[in-house]
Protein backbone atom coordinates (compact mmCIF):
# COMPACT_ATOMS: atom_id res chain seq x y z
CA UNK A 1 7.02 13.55 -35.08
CA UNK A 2 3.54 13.15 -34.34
CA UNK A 3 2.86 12.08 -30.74
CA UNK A 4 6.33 11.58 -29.39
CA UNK A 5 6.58 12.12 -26.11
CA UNK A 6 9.63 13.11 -24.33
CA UNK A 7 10.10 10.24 -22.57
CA UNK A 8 9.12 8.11 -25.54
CA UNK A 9 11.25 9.98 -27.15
CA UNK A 10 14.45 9.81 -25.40
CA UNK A 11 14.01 6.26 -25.76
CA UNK A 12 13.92 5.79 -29.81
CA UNK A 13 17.43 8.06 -29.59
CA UNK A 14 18.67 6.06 -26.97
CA UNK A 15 18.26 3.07 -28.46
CA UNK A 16 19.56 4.27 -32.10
CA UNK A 17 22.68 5.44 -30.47
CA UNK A 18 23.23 2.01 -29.23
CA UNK A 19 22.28 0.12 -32.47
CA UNK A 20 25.08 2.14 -33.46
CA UNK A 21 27.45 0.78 -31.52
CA UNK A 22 26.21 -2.62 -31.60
CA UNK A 23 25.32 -3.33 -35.04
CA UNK A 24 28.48 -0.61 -36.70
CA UNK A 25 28.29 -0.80 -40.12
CA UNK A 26 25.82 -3.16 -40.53
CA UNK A 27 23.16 -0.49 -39.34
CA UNK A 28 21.70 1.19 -42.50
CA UNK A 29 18.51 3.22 -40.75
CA UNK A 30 16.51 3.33 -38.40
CA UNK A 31 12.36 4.57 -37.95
CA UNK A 32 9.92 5.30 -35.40
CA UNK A 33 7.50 3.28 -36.06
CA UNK A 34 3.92 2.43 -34.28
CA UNK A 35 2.13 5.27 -32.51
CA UNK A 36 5.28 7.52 -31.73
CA UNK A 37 5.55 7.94 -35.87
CA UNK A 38 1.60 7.80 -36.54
CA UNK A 39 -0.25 9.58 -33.76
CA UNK A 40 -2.15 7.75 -30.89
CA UNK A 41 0.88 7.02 -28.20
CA UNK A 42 -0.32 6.72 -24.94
CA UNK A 43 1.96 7.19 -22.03
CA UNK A 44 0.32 4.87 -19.85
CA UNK A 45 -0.13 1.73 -21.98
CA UNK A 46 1.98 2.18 -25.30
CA UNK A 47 5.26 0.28 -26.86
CA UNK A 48 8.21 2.16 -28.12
CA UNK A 49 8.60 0.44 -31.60
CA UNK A 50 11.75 0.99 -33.81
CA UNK A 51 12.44 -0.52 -36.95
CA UNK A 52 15.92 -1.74 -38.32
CA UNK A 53 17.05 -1.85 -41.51
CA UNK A 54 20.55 -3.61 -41.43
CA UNK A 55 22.59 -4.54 -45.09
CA UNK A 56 22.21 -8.23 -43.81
CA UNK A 57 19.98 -10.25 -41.60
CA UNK A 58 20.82 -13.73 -40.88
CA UNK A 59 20.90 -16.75 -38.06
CA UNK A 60 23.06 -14.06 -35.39
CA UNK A 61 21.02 -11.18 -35.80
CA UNK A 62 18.13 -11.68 -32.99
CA UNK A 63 20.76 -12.05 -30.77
CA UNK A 64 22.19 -9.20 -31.86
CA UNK A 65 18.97 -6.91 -31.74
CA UNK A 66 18.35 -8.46 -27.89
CA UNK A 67 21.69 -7.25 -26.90
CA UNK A 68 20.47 -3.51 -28.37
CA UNK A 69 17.52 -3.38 -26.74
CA UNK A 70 19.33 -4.54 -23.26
CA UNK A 71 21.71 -1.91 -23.42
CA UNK A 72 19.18 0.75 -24.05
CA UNK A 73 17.41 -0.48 -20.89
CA UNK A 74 20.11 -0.37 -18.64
CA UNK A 75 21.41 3.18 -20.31
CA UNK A 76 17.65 4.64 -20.04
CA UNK A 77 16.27 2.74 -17.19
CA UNK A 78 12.61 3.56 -16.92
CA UNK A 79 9.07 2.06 -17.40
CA UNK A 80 8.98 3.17 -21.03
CA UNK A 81 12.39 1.38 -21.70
CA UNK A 82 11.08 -1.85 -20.65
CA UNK A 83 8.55 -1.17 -23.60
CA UNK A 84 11.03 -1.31 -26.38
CA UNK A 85 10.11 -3.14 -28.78
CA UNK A 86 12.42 -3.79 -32.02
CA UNK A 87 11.84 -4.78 -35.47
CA UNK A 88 14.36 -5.59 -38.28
CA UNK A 89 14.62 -6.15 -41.71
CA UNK A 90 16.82 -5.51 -44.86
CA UNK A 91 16.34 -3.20 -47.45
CA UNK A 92 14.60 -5.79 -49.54
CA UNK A 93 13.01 -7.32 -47.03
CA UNK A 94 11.28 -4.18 -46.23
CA UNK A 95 10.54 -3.27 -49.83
CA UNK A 96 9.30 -6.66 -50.75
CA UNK A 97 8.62 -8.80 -48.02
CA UNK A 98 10.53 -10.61 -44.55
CA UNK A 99 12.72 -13.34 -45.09
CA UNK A 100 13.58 -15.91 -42.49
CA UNK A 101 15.13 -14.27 -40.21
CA UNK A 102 13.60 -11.52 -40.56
CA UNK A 103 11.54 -9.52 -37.73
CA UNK A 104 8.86 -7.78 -39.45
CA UNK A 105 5.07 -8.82 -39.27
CA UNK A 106 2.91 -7.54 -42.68
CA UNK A 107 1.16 -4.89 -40.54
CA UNK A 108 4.30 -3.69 -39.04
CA UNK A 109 6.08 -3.58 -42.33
CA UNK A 110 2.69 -1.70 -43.83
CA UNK A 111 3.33 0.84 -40.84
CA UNK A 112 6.70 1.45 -41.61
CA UNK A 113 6.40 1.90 -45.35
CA UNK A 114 3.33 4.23 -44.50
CA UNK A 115 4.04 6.08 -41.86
CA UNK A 116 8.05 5.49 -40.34
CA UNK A 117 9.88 8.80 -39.28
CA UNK A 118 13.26 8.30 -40.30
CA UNK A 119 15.64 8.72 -37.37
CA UNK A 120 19.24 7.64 -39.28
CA UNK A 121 20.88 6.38 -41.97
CA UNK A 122 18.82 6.35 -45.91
CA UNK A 123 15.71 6.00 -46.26
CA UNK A 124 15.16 3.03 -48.82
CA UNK A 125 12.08 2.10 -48.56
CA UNK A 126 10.56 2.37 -52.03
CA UNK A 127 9.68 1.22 -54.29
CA UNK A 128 7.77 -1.12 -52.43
CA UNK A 129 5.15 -4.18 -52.41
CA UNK A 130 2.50 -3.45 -49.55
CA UNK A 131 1.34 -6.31 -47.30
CA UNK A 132 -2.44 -6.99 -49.40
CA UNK A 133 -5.08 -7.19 -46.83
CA UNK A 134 -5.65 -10.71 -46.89
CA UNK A 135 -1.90 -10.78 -45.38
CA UNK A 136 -2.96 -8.41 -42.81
CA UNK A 137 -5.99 -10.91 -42.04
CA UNK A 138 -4.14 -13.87 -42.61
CA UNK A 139 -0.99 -12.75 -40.11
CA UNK A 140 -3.58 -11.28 -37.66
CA UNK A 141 -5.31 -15.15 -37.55
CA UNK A 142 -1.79 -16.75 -37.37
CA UNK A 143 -0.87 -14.27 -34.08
CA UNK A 144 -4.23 -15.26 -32.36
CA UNK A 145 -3.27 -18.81 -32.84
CA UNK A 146 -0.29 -18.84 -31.15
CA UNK A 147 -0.84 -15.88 -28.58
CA UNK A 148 -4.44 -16.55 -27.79
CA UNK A 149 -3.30 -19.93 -25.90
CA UNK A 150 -4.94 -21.91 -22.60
CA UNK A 151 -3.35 -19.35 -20.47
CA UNK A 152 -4.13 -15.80 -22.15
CA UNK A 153 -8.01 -17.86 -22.72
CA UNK A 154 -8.03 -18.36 -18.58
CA UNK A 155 -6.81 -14.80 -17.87
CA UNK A 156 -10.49 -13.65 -19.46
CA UNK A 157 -11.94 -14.79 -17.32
CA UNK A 158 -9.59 -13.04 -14.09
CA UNK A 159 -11.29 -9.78 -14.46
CA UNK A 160 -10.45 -8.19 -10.53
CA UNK A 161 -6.38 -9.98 -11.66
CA UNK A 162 -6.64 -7.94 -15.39
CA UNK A 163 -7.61 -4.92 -13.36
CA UNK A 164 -5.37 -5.35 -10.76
CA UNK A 165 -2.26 -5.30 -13.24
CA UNK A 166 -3.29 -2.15 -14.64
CA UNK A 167 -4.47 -0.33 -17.78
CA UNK A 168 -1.62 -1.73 -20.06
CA UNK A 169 -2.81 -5.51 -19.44
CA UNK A 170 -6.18 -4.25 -19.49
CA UNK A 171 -6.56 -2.37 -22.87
CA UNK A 172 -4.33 -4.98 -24.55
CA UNK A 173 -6.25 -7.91 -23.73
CA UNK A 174 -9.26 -5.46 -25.06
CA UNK A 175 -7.99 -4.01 -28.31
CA UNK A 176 -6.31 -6.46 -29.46
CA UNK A 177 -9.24 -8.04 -30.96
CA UNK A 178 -10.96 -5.01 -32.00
CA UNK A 179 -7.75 -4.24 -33.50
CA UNK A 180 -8.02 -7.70 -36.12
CA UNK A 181 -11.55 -7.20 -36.23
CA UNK A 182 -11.32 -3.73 -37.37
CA UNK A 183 -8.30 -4.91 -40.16
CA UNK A 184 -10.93 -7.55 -41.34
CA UNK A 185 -14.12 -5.04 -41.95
CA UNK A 186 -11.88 -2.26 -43.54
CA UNK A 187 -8.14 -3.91 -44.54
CA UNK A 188 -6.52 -0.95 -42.72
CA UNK A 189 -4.29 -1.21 -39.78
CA UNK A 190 -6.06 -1.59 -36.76
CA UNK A 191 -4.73 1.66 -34.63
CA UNK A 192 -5.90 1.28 -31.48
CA UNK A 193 -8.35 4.80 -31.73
CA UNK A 194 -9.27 4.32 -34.90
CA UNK A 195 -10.13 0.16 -34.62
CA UNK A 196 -12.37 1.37 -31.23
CA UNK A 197 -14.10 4.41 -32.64
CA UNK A 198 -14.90 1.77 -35.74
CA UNK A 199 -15.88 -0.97 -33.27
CA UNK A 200 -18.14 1.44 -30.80
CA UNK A 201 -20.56 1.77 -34.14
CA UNK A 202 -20.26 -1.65 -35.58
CA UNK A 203 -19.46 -4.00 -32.53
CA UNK A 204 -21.47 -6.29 -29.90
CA UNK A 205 -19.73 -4.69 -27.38
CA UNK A 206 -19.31 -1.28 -27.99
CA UNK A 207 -19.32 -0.24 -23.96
CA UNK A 208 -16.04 -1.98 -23.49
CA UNK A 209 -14.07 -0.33 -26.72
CA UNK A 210 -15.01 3.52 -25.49
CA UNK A 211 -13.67 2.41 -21.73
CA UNK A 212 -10.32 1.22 -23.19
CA UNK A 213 -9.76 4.01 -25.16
CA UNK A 214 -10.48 5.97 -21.83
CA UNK A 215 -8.23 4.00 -19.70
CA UNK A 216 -5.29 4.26 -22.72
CA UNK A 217 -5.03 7.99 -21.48
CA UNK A 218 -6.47 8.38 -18.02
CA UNK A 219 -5.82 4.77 -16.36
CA UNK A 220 -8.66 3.31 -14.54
CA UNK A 221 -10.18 5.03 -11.85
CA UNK A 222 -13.43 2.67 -10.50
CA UNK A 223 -11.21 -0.47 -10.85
CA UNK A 224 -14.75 -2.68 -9.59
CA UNK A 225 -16.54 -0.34 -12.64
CA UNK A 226 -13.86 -1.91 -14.96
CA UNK A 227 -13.82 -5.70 -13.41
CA UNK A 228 -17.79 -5.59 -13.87
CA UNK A 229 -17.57 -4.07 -17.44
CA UNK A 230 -14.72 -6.64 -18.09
CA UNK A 231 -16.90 -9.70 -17.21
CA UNK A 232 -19.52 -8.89 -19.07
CA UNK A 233 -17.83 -8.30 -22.48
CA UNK A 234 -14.25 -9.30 -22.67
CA UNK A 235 -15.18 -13.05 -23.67
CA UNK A 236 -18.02 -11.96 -26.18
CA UNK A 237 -15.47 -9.56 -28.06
CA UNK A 238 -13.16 -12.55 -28.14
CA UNK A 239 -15.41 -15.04 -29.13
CA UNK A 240 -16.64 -12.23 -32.21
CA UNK A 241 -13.17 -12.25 -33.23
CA UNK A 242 -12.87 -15.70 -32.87
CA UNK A 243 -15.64 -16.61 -35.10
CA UNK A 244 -15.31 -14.20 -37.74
CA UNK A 245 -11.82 -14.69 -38.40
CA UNK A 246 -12.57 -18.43 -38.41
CA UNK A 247 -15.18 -17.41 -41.25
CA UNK A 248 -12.89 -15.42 -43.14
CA UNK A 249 -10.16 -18.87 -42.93
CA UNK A 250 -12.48 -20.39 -44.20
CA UNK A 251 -13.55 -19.02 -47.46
CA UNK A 252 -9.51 -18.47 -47.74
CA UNK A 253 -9.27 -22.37 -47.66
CA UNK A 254 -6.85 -22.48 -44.63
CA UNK A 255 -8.67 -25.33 -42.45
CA UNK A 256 -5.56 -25.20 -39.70
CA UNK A 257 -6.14 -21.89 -39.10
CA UNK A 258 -10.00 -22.77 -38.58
CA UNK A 259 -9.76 -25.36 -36.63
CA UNK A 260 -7.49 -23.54 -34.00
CA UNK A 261 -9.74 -20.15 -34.12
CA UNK A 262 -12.90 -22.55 -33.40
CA UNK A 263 -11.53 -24.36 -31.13
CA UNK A 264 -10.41 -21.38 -29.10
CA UNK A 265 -14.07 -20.16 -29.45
CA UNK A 266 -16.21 -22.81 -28.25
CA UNK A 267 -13.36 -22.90 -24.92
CA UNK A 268 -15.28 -19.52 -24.34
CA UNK A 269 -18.94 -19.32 -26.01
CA UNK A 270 -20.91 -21.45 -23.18
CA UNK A 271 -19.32 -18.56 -20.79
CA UNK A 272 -20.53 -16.06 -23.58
CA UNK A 273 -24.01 -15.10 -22.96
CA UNK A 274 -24.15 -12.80 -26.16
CA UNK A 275 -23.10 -15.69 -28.05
């Protein structure tokens, strides 16, 4: 499996072995999904992200899934625990698209059909309906909405704080635009590497992207370097995302959407001076 890690690893298995025991039956596979299954996991910064396929989902089954991924914790205690994150499905749900209940974003369920390393159970993933690309775009504006609030706005603007938390904190808050941006230009998923090595030649702030894919690996070494380099260019990727995806809502006739992205941008542009 490419780019598992031992630690990374021991976590996926840990956590299967508990799904096991939790879920019984019900359990029908499980994947690696993310960057342990595709490449690109970074020891310092990445999630561990396993996908569940399960003959039913329904009202119970978060609950369910949360007790999972507390058990693995406290059976694997360990940084890389705490970075478990779990999605679920079933089989059709997977093959055709997330119901209510459901745990499994478009570009998630793209990654898994493309690229998840089955771990146990049947693999039953095709024949399938891929996410289109304007799902990818659409789901990417949706998650800005809600995630991009007052609070994660403000915490732009606390370089020396974003630093002082450490690379994970750092190179999300970074890439995670880059990432949608990237998804936008070419309809791909935005992997981290790839999404930076696309922004570095297409981006206004292509300084930035090679430093997070730097810190990903090696962790930040001139933290005042990376404060500096964060205040001049965090807000201007974000307000780039901001207004292109507010663009692209646009000509898709979703004015809600708009209206949220924009007014998320202008809280930033007068702070923008690339704006």
């Amino acid at each position: 499996m490419a780019g598992v890690t031992d630690g990374g690893d021991r976590v996926l298995h840990a956590a299967v072995e508990v799904a096991r025991d939790v879920l019984g039956d019900r359990l029908e596979a499980a994947f690696a999904i993310g960057s342990l299954a595709h490449g690109g996991f970074a020891p310092l910064v990445s999630d561990v992200d396993l996908a569940l396929v399960l003959d039913r989902v329904d009202a119970g089954t978060a609950s369910s899934i949360a007790t999972v991924r507390d058990r693995t914790i406290a059976r694997s205690p360990s940084d890389l625990a705490e970075r478990l994150s779990i999605f679920w499905s079933d089989p059709r749900g997977v093959r055709d698209g997330p119901g209510e209940h459901d745990r499994l974003p478009a570009i998630d369920r793209l990654d898994l059909l493309d690229s998840g390393v089955l771990l146990f159970g049947t693999d039953s993933r095709e024949p399938a309906h891929r996410p289109t690309a304007a799902e990818l775009v659409r789901e990417g504006a949706e998650f800005a909405c809600e995630k991009f609030d007052d609070a994660y706005l403000a915490r732009l603007r606390r370089a020396d704080l974003l630093v002082r938390e450490g690379p994970r904190p750092v190179t999300k808050a970074v890439l995670f635009p880059i990432r949608f941006l990237y998804t936008l230009a070419t309809g791909r998923i935005g992997r981290n590497d790839d999404a930076a090595a696309w922004y570095a030649d297409h981006g206004a702030h292509p300084a930035l992207a090679r430093e997070a894919t730097r810190w990903r690996t090696a962790g930040i070494d001139d933290g005042s370097a990376a404060a500096e380099l964060l205040r001049q260019h965090l807000v201007g990727v974000h307000v780039e995302f901001f207004r292109r995806y507010a663009a692209e809502m646009a000509d898709g006739g979703l004015p809600q959407l708009v209206e949220t992205l924009r007014m998320r941008e202008r809280a930033l542009a007068p702070a923008d001076p690339a704006a």
